[in-house]
N, C-alpha and C. Protein backbone atom coordinates (compact mmCIF):
# COMPACT_ATOMS: atom_id res chain seq x y z
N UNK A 1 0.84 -1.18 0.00
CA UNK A 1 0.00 0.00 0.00
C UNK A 1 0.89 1.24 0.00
N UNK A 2 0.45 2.22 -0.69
CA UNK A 2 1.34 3.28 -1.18
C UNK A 2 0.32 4.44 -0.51
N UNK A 3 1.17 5.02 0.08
CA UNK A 3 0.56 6.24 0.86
C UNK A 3 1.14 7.72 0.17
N UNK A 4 -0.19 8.58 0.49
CA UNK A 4 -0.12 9.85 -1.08
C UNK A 4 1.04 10.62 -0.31
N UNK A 5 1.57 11.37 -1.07
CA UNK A 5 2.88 12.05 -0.30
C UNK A 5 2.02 13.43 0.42
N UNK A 6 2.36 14.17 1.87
CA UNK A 6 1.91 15.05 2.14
C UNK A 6 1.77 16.25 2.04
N UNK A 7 1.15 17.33 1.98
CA UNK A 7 1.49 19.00 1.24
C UNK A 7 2.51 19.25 2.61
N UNK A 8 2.14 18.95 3.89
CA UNK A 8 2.46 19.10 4.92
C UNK A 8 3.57 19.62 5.31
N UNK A 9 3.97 17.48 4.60
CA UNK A 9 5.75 17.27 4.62
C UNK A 9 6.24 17.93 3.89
N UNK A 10 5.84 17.84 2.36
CA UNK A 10 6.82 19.12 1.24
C UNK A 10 6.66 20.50 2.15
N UNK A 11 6.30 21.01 2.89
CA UNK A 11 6.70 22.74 3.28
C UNK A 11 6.98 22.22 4.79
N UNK A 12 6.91 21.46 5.44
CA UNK A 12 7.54 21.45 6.41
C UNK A 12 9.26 21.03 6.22
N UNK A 13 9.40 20.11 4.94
CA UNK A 13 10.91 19.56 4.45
C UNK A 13 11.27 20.57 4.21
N UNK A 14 10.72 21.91 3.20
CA UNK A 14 11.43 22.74 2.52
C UNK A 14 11.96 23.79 3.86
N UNK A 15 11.23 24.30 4.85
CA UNK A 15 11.32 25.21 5.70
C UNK A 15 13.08 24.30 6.62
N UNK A 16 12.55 23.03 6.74
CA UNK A 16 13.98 22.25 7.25
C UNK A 16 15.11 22.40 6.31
N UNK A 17 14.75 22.30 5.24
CA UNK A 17 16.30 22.23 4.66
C UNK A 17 16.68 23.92 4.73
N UNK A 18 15.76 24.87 4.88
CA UNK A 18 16.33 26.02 4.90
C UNK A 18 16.97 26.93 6.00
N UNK A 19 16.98 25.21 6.83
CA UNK A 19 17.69 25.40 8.44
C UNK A 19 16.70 26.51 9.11
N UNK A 20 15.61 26.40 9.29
CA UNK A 20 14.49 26.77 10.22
C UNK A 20 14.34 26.06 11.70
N UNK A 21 14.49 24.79 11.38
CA UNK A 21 13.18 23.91 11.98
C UNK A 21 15.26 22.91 12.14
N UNK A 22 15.04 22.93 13.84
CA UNK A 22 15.79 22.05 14.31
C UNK A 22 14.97 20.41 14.45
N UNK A 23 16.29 19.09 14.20
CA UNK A 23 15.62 18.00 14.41
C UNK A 23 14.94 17.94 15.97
N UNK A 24 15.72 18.37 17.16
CA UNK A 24 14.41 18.58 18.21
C UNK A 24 13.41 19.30 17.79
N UNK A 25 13.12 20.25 17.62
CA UNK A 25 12.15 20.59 16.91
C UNK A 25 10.88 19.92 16.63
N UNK A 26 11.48 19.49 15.75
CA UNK A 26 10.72 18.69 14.81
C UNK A 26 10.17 16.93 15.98
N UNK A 27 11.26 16.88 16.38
CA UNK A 27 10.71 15.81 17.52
C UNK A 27 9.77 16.37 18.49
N UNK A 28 9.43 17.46 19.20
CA UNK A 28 9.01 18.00 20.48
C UNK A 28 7.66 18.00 19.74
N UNK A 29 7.78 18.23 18.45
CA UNK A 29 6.23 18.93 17.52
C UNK A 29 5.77 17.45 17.58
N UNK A 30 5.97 16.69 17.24
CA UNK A 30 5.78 14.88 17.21
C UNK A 30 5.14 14.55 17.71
N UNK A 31 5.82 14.81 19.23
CA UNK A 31 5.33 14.24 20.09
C UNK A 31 4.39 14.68 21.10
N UNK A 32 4.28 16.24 20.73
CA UNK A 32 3.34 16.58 21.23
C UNK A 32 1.78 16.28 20.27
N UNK A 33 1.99 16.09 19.01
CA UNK A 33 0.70 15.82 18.47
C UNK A 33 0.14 14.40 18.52
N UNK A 34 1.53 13.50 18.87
CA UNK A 34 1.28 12.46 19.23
C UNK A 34 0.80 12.05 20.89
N UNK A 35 0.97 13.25 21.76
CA UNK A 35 0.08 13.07 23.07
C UNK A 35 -1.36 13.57 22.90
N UNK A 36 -1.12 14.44 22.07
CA UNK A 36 -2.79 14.81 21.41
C UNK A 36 -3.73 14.15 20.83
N UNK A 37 -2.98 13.17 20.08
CA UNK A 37 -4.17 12.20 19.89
C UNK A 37 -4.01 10.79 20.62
N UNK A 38 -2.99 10.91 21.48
CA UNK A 38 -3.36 8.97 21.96
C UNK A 38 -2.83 9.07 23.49
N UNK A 39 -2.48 9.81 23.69
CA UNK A 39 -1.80 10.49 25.33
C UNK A 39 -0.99 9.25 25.71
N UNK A 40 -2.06 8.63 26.89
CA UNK A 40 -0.58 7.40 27.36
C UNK A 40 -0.73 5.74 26.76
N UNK A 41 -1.79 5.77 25.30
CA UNK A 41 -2.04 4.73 25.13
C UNK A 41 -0.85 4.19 24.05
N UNK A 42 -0.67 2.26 24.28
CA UNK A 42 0.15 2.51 23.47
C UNK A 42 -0.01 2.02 21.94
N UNK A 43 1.07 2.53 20.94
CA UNK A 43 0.45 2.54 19.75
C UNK A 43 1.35 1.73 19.01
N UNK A 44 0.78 1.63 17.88
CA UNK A 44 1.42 0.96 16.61
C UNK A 44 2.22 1.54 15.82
N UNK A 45 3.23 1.59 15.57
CA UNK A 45 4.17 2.76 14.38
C UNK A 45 3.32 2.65 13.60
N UNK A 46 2.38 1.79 12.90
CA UNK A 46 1.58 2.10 11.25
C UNK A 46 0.31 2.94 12.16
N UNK A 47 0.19 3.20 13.17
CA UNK A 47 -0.73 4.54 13.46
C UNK A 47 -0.12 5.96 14.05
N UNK A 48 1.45 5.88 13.90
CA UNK A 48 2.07 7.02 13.91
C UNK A 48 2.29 7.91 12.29
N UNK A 49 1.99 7.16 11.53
CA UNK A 49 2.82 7.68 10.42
C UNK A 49 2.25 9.16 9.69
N UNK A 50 1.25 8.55 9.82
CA UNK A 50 0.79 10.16 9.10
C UNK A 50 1.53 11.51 9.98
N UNK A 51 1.18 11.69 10.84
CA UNK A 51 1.67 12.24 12.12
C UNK A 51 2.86 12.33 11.67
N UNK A 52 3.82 11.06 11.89
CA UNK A 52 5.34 11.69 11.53
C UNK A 52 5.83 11.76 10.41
N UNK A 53 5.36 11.86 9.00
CA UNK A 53 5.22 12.24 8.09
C UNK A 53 5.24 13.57 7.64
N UNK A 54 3.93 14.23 8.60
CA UNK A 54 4.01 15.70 8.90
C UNK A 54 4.57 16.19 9.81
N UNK A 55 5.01 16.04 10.74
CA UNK A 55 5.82 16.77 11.72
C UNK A 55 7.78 15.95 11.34
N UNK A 56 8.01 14.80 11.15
CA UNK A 56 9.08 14.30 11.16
C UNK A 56 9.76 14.64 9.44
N UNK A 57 10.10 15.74 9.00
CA UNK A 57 10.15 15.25 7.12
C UNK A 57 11.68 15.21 7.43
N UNK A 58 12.59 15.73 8.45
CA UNK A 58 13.92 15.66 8.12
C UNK A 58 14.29 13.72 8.69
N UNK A 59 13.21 13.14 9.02
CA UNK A 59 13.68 11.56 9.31
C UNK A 59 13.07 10.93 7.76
N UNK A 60 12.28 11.65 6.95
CA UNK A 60 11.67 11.28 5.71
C UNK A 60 12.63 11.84 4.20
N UNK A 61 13.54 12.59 4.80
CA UNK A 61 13.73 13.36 3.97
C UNK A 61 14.42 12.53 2.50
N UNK A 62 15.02 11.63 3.05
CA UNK A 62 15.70 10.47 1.99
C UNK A 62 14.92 9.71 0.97
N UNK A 63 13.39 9.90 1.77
CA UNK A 63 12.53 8.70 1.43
C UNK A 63 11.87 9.22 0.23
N UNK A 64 11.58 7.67 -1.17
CA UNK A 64 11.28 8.59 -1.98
C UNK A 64 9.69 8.84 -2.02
N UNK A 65 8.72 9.83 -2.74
CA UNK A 65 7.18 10.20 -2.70
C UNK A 65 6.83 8.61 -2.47
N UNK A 66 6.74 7.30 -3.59
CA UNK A 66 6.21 6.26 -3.50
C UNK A 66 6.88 5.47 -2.55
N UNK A 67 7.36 5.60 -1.31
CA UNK A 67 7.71 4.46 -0.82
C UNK A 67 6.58 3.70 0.04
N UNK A 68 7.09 2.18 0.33
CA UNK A 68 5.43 1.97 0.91
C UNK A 68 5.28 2.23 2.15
N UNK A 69 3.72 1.69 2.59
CA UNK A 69 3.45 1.70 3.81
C UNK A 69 5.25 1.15 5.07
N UNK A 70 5.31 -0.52 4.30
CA UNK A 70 6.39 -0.96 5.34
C UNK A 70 7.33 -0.08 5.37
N UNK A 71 8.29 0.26 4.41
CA UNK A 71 9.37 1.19 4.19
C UNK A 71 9.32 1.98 5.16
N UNK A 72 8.02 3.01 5.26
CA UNK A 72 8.08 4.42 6.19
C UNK A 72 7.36 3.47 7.49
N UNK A 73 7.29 2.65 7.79
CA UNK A 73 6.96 2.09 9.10
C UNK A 73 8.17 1.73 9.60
N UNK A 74 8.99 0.50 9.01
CA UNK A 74 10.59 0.97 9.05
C UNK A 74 11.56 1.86 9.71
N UNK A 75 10.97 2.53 8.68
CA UNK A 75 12.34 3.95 9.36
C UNK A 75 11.43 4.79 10.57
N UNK A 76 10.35 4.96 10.95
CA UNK A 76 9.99 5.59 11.98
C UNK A 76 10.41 4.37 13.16
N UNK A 77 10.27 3.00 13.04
CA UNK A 77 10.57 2.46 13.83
C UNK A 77 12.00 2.20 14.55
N UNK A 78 12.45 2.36 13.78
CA UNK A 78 14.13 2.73 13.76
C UNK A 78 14.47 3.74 14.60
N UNK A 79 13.70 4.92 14.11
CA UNK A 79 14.38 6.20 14.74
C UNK A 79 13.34 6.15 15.98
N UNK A 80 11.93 5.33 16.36
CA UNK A 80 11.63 5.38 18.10
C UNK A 80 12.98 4.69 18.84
N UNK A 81 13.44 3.62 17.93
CA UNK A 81 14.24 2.48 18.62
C UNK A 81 15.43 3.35 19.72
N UNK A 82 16.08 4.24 18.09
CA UNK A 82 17.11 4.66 18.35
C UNK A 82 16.86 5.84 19.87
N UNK A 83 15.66 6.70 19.63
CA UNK A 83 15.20 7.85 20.79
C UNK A 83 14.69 7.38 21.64
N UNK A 84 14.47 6.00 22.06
CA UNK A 84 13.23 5.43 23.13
C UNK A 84 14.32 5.67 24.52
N UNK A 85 13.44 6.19 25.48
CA UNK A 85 13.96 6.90 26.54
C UNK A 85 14.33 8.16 26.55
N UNK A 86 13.98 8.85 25.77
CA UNK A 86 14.64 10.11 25.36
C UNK A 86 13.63 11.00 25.59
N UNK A 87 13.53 12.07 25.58
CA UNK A 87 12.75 13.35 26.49
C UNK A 87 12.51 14.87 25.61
N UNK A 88 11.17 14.38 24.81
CA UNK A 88 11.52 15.98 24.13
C UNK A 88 10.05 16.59 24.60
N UNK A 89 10.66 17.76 24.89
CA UNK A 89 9.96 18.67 25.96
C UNK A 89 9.69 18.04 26.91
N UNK A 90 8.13 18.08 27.36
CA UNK A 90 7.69 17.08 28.29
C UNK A 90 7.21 15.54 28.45
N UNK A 91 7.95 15.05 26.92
CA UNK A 91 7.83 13.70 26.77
C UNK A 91 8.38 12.94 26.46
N UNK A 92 8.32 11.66 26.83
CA UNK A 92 9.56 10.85 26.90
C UNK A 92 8.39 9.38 26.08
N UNK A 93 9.71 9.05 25.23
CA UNK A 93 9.19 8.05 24.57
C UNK A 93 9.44 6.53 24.77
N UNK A 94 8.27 5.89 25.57
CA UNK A 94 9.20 4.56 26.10
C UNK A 94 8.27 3.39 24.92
N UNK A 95 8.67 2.61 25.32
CA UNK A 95 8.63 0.92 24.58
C UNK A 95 7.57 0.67 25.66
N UNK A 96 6.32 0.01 24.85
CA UNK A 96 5.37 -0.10 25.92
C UNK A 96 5.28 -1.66 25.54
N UNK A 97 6.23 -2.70 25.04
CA UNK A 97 5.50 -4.10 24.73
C UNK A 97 5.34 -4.43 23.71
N UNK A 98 4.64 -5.64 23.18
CA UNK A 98 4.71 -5.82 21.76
C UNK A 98 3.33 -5.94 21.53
N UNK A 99 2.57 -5.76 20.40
CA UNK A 99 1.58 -6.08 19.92
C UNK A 99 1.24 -7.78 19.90
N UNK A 100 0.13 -7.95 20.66
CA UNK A 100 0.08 -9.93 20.78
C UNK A 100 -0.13 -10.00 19.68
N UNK A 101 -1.32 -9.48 18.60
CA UNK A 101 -1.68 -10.19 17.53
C UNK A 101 -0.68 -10.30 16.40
N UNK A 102 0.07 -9.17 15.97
CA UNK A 102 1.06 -9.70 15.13
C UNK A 102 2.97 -9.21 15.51
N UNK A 103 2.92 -8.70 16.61
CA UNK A 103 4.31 -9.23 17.40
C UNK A 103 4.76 -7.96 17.02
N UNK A 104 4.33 -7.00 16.41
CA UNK A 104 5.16 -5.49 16.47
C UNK A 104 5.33 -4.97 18.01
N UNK A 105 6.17 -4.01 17.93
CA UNK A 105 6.50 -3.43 18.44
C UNK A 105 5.93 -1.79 19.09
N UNK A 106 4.99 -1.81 20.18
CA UNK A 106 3.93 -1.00 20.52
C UNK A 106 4.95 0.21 21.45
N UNK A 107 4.39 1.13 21.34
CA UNK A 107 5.28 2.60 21.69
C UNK A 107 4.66 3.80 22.44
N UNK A 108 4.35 3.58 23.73
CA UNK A 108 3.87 5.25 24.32
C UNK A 108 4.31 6.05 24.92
N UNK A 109 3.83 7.32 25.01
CA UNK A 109 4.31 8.55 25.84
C UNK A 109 4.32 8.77 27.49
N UNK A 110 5.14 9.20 28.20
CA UNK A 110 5.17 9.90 29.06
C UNK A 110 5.40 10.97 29.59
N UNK A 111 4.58 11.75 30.12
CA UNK A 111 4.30 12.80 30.29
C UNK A 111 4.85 13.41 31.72
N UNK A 112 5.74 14.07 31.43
CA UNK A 112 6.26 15.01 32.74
C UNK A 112 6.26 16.12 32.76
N UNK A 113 5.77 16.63 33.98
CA UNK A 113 5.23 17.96 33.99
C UNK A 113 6.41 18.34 35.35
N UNK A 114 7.28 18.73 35.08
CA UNK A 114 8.96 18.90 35.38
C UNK A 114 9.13 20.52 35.03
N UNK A 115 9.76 21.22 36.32
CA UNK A 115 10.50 22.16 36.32
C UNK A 115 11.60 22.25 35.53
N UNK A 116 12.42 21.52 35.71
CA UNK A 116 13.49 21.33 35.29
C UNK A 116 13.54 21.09 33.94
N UNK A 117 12.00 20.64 33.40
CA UNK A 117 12.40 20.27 31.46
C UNK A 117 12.75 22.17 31.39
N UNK A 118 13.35 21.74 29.64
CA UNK A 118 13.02 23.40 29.14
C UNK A 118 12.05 23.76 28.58
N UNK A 119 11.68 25.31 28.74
CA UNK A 119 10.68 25.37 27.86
C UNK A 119 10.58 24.79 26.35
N UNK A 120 9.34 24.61 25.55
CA UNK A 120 8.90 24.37 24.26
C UNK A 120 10.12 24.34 23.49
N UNK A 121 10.49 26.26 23.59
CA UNK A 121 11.14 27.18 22.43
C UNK A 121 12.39 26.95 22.63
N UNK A 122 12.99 26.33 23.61
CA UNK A 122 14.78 25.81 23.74
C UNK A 122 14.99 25.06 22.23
N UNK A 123 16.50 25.91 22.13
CA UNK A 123 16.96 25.14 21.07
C UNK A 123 17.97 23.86 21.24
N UNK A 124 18.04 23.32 22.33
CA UNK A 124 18.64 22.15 22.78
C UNK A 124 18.41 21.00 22.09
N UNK A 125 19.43 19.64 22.12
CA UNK A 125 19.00 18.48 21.64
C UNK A 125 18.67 17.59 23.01
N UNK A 126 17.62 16.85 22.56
CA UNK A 126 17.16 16.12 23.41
C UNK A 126 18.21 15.04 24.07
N UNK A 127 17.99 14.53 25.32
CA UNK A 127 19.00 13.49 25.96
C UNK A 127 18.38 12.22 26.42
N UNK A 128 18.95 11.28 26.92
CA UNK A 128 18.55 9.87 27.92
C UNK A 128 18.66 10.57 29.14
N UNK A 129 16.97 9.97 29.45
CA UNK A 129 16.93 10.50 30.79
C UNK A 129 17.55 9.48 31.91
N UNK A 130 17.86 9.74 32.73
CA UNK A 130 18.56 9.06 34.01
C UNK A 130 17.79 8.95 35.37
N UNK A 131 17.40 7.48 35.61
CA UNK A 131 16.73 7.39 36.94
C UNK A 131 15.04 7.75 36.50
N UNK A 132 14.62 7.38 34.98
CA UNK A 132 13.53 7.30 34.75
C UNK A 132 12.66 8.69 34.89
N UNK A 133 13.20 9.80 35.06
CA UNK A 133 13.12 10.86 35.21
C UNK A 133 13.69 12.04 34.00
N UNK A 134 12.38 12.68 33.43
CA UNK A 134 13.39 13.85 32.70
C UNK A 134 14.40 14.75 32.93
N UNK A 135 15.33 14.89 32.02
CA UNK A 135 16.35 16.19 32.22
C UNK A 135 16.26 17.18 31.70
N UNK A 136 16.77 17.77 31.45
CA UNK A 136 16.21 19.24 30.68
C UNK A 136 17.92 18.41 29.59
N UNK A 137 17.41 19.24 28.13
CA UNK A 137 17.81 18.90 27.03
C UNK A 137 19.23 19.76 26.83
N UNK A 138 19.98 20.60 28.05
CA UNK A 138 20.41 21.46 27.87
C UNK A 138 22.29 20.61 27.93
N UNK A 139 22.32 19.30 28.79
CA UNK A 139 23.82 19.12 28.27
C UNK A 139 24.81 19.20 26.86
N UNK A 140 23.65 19.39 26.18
CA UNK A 140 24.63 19.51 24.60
C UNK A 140 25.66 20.51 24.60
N UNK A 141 25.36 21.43 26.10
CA UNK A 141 26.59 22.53 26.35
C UNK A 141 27.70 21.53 27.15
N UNK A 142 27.65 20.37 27.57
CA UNK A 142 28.51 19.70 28.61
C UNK A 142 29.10 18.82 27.55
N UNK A 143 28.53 18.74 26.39
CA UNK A 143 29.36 17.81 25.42
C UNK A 143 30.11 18.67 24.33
N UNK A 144 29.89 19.87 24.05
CA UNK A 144 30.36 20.96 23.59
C UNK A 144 31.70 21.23 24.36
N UNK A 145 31.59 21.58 25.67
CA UNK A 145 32.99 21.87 26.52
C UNK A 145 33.73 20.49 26.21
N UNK A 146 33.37 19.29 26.50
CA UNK A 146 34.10 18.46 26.45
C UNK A 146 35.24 18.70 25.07
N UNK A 147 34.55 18.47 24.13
CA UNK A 147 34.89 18.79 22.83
C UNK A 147 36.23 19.93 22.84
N UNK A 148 35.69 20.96 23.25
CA UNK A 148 36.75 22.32 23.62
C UNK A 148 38.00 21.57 24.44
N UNK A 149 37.76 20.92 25.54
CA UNK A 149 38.41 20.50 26.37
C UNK A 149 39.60 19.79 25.80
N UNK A 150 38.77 18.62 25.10
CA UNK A 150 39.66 17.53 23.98
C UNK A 150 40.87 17.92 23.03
N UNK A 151 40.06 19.27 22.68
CA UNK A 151 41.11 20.39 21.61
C UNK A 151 42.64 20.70 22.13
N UNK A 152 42.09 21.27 23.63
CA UNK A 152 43.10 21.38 24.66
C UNK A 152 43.81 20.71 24.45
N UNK A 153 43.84 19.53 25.56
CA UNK A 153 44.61 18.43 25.51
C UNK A 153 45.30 18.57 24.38
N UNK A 154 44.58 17.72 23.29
CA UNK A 154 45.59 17.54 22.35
C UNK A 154 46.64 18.46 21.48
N UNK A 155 46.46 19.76 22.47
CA UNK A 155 47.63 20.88 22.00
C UNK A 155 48.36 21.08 23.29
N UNK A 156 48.45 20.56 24.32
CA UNK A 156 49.37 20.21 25.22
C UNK A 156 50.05 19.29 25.31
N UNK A 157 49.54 17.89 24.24
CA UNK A 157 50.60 16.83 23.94
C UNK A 157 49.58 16.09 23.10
N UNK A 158 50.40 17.08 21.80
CA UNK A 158 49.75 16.45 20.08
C UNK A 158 50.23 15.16 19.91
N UNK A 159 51.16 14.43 20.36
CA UNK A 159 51.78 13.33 19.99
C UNK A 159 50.84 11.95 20.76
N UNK A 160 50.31 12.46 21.78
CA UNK A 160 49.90 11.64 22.85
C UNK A 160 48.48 10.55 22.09
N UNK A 161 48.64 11.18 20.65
CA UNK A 161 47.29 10.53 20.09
C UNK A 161 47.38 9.13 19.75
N UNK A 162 48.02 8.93 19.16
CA UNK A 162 48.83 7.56 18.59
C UNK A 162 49.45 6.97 19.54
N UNK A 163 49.23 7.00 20.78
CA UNK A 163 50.05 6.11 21.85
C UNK A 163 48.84 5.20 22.64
């Protein structure tokens, strides 16, 4: 089954590639439309898709207009796999079990209503939360220093790499 391509996704892809629309972003929008329509129930990736179709086009962006139903069930499933535990805005996406009747893989939200998340409009990337609890999305500055840090080092003893 071949699903029609969306007006949605074409101007939500185009606004992404014109570096608008960060991939959190684009995740926080997800998943908030995905607490909007199914809150803590859990779901089927082939009843996410439309949904992330329109809100997800930079995880679509490869994909071509005709690909099928499985294909884009696929790759959304992939990329819950890869984010499951992960926290954008106030939601965190866990693995809720498998579907008994045909053994997929079922997926719902949790909802934290946390000081500590950031607001909506943060331009942060999302993280693994720790102790089952959200974090706020803001260490991408603690992996940034690291980075700086690393630079350091290796101009206090350039040789030290190869050892």
């Amino acid at each position: 089954m071949k699903l029609p391509a969306s007006p949605a996704f074409s101007a939500t892809a185009k606004s992404f590639t014109n570096g608008r629309i960060s991939k959190t972003e684009e995740w926080r929008s997800f998943t908030s439309e995905w607490w909007r329509q199914f809150e803590t129930n859990a779901v089927k990736v082939s009843e996410l898709i439309v949904t992330s179709r329109e809100r997800l086009p930079a995880l679509f962006i490869r994909t071509r207009d005709d690909a099928s139903e499985r294909s884009l069930k696929t790759t959304l499933g992939k990329a819950l796999a890869k984010r499951q535990d992960r926290t954008y805005g106030t939601f965190a996406i866990r693995r809720a079990g498998e579907d008994a009747r045909n053994g997929g893989t079922l997926w719902r939200l949790e909802h934290h209503d946390c000081a500590d998340v950031p607001p909506e409009d943060d331009q942060t990337s999302a993280e693994l939360p720790q102790a089952n609890r959200p974090i706020s999305d803001t260490n991408a500055e603690h992996a940034e220093l690291a980075d700086v840090d690393s630079r350091v080092m290796h101009n206090f003893w350039p040789d030290a790499e190869g050892h």
